[in-house]
N, C-alpha and C. Protein backbone atom coordinates (compact mmCIF):
# COMPACT_ATOMS: atom_id res chain seq x y z
N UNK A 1 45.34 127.21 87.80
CA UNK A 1 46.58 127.91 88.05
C UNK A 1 47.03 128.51 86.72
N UNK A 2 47.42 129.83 86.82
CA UNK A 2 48.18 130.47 85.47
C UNK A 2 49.33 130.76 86.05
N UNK A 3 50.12 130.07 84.80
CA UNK A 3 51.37 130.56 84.75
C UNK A 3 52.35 131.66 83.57
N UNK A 4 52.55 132.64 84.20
CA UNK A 4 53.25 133.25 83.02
C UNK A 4 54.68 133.21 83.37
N UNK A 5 56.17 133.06 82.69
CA UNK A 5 57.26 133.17 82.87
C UNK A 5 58.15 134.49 82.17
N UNK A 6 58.98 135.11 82.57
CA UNK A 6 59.06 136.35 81.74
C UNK A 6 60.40 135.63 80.88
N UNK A 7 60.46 136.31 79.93
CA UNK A 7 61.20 135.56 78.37
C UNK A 7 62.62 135.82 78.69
N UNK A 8 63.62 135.53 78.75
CA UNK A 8 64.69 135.33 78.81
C UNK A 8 65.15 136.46 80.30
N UNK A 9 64.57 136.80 80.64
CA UNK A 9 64.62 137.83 82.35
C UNK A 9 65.30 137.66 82.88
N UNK A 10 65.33 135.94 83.57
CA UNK A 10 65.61 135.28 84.92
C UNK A 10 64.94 135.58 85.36
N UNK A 11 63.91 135.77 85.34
CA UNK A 11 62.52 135.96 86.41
C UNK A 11 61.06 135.09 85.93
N UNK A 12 60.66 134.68 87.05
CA UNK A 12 59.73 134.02 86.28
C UNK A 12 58.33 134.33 87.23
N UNK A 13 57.50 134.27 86.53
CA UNK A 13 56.01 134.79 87.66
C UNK A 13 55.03 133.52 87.49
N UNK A 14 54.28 132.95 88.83
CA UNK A 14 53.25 132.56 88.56
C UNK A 14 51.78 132.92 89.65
N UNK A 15 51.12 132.92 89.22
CA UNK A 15 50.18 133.34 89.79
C UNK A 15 48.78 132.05 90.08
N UNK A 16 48.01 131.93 91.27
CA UNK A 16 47.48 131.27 91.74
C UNK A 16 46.47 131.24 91.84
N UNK A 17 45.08 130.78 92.07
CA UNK A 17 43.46 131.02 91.91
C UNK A 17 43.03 129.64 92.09
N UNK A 18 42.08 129.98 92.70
CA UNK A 18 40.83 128.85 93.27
C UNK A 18 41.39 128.26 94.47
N UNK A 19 40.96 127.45 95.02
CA UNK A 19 41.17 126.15 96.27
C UNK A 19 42.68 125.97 96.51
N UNK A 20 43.70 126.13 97.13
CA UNK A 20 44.99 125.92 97.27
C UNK A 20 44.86 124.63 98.61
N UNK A 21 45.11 123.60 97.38
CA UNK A 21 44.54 122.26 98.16
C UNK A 21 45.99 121.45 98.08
N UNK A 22 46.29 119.62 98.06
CA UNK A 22 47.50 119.19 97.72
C UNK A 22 47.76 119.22 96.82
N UNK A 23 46.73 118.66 95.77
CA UNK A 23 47.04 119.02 94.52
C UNK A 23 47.58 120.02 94.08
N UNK A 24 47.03 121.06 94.19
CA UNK A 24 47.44 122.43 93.53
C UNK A 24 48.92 122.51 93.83
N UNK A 25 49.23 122.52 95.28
CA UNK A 25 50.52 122.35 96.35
C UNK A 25 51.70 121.86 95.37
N UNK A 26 51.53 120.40 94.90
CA UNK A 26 52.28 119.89 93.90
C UNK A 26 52.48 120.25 92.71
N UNK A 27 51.74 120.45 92.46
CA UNK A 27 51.29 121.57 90.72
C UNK A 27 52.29 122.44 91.17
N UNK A 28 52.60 123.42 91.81
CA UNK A 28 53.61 124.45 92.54
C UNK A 28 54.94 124.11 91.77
N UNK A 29 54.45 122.97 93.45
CA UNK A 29 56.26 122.68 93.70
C UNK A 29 56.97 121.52 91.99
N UNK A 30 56.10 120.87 91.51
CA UNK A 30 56.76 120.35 90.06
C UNK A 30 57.23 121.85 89.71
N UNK A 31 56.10 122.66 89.21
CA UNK A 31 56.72 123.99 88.39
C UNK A 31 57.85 124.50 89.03
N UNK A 32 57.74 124.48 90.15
CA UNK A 32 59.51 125.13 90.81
C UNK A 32 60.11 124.25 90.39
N UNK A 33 60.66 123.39 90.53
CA UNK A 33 61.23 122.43 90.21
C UNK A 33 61.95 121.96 88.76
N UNK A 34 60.81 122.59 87.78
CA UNK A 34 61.72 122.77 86.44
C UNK A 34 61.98 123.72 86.05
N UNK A 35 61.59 124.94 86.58
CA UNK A 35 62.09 126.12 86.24
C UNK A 35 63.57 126.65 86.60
N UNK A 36 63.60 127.31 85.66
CA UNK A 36 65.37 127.56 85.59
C UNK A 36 65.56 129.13 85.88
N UNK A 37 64.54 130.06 86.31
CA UNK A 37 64.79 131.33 86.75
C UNK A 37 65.56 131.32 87.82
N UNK A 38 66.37 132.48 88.25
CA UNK A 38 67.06 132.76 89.08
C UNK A 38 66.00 132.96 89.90
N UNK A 39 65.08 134.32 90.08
CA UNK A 39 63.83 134.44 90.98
C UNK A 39 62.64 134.17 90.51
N UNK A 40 61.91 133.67 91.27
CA UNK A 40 60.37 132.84 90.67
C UNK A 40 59.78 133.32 92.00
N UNK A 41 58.57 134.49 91.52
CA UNK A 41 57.56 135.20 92.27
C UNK A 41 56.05 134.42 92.24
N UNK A 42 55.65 133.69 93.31
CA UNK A 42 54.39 133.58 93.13
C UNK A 42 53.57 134.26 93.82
N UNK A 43 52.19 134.32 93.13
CA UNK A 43 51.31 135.31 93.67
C UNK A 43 50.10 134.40 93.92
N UNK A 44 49.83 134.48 95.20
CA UNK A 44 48.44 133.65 96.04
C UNK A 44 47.05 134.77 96.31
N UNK A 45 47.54 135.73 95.53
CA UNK A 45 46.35 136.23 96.33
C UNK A 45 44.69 136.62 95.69
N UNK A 46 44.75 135.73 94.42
CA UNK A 46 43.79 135.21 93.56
C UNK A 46 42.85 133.85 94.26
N UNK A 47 43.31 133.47 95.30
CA UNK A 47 43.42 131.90 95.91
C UNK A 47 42.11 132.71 96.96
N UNK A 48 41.03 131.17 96.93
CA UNK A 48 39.86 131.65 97.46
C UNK A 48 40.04 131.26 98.90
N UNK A 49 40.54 130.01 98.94
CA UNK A 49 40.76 129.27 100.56
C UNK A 49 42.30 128.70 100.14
N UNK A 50 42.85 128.01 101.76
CA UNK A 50 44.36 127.26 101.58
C UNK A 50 43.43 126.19 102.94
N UNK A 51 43.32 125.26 102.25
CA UNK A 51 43.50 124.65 102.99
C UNK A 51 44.49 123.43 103.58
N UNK A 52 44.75 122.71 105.32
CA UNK A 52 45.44 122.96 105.80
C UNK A 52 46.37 121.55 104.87
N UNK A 53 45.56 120.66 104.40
CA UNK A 53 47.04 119.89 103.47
C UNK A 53 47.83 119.97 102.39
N UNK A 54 47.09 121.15 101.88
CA UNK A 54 48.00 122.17 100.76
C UNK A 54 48.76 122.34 101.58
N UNK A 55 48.81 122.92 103.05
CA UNK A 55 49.82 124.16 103.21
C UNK A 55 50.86 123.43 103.77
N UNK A 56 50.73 122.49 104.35
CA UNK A 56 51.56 121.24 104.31
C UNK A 56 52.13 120.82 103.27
N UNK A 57 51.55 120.30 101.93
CA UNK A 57 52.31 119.79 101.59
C UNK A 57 53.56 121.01 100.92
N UNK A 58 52.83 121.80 100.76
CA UNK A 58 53.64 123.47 100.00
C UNK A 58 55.05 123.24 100.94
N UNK A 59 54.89 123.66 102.26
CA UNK A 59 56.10 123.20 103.05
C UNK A 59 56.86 122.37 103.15
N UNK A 60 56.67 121.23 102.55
CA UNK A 60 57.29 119.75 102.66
C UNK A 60 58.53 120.12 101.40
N UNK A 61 58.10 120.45 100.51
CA UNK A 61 58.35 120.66 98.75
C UNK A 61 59.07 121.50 99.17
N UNK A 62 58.93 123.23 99.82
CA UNK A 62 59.59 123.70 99.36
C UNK A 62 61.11 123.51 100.50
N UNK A 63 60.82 122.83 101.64
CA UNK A 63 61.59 123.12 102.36
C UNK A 63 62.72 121.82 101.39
N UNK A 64 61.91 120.87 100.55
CA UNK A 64 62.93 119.88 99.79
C UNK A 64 63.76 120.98 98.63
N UNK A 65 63.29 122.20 98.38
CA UNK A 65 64.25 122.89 97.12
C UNK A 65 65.26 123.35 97.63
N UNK A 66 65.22 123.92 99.00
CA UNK A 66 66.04 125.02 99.74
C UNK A 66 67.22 124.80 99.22
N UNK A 67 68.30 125.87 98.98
CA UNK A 67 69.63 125.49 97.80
C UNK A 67 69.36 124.85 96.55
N UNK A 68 68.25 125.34 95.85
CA UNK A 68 67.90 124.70 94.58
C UNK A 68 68.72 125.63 93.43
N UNK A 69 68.73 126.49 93.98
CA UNK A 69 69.28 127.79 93.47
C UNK A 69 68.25 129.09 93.01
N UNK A 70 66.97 128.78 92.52
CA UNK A 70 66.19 130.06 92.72
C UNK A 70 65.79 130.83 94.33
N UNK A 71 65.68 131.98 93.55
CA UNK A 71 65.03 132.76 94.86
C UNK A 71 63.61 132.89 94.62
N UNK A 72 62.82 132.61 95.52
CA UNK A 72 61.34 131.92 95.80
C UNK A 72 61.07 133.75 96.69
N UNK A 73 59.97 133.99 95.78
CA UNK A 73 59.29 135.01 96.48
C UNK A 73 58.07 134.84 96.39
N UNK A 74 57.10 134.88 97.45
CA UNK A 74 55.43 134.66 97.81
C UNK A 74 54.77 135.92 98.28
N UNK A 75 53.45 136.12 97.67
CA UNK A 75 52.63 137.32 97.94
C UNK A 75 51.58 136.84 97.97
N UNK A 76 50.45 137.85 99.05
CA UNK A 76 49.03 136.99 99.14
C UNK A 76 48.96 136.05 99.98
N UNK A 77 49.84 136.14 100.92
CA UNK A 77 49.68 134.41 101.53
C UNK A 77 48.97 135.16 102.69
N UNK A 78 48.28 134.09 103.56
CA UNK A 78 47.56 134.69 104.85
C UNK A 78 48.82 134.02 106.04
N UNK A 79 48.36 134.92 107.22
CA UNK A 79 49.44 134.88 108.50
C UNK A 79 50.02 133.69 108.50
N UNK A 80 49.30 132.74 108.67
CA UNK A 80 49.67 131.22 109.19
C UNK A 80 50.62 130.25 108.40
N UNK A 81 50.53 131.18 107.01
CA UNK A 81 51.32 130.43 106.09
C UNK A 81 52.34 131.30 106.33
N UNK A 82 52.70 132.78 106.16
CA UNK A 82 53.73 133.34 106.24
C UNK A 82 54.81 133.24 107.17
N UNK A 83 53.99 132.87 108.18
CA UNK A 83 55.21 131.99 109.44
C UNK A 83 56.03 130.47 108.93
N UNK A 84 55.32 130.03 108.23
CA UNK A 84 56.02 128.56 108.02
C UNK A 84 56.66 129.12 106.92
N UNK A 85 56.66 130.15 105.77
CA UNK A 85 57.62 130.63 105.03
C UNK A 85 58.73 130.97 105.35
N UNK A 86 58.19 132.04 106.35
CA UNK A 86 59.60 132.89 106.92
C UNK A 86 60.16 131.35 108.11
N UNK A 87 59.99 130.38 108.37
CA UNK A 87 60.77 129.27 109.06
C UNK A 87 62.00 128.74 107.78
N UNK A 88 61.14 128.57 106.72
CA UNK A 88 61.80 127.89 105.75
C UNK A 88 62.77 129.11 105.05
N UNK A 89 62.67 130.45 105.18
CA UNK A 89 63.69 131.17 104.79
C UNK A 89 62.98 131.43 103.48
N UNK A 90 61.53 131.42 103.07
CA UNK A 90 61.18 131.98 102.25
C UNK A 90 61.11 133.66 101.75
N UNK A 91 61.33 134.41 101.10
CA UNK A 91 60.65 135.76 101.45
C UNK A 91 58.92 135.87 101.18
N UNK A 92 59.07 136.75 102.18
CA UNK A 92 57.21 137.18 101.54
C UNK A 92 56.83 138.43 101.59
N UNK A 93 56.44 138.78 100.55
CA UNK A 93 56.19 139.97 100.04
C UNK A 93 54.73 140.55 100.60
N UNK A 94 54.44 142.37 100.48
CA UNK A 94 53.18 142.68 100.37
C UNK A 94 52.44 142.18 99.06
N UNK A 95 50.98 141.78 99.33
CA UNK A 95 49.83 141.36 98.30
C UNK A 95 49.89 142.72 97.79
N UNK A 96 50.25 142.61 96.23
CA UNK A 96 49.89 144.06 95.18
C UNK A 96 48.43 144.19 95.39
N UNK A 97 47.86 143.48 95.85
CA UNK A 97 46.33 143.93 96.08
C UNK A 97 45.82 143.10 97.09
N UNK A 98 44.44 143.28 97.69
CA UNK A 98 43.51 142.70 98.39
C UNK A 98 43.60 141.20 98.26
N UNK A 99 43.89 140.23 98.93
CA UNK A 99 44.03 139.27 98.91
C UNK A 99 41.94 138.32 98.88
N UNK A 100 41.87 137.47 98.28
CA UNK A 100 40.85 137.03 97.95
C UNK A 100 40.01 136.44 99.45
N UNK A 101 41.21 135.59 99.71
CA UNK A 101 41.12 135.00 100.56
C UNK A 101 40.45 135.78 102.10
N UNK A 102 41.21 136.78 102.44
CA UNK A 102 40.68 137.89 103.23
C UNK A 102 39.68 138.08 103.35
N UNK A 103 39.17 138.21 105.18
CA UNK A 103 37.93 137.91 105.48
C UNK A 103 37.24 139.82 105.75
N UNK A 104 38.27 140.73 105.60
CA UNK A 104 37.72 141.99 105.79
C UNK A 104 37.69 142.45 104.46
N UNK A 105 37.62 143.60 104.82
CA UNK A 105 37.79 144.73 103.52
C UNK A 105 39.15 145.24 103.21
N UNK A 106 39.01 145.65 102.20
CA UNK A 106 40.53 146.92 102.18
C UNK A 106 40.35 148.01 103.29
């Protein structure tokens, strides 16, 4: 996982790659969790597979921040996750690019 945060912004970015498993899931949700941006953009669409107890636990976590006070924005995610986002009142954005994960072409 790379994380970059932008320097005094209120914005903070992180970006995602390889296996989006529980582990990783938690790795996430700690970093939300101490971050102090107003909006914190993550980007999934470096991410090769999600599989299904990441995406669980991703949901568990974030639905525990809701009123944390950042605004949580997600890109790159595939369908199945974007429904349990948009449940939890996440936003989700278009992938700035081709998502990895994606089983077609551009």
């Amino acid at each position: 996982m790379a994380m970059a945060t932008g320097s005094g912004s209120g914005k903070a970015r992180i970006h995602l790659s390889g296996v989006f498993d529980g582990s990783r899931a938690m790795e996430l949700a700690n970093w939300l969790r101490r971050e102090r941006a107003a909006e914190i953009s993550v980007d999934f669409s470096d991410v090769d597979r999600f599989e299904a107890f990441g995406v669980d636990v991703l949901f568990r976590e974030l639905a525990g921040l809701r009123g944390a006070g950042a605004t949580v924005r997600c890109s790159g995610i595939p369908p199945c996750v974007t429904e349990g986002l948009d449940a939890l009142g996440i936003a989700v954005m278009p992938s700035p690019r081709h998502p990895r994960w994606a089983p077609w072409a551009p």
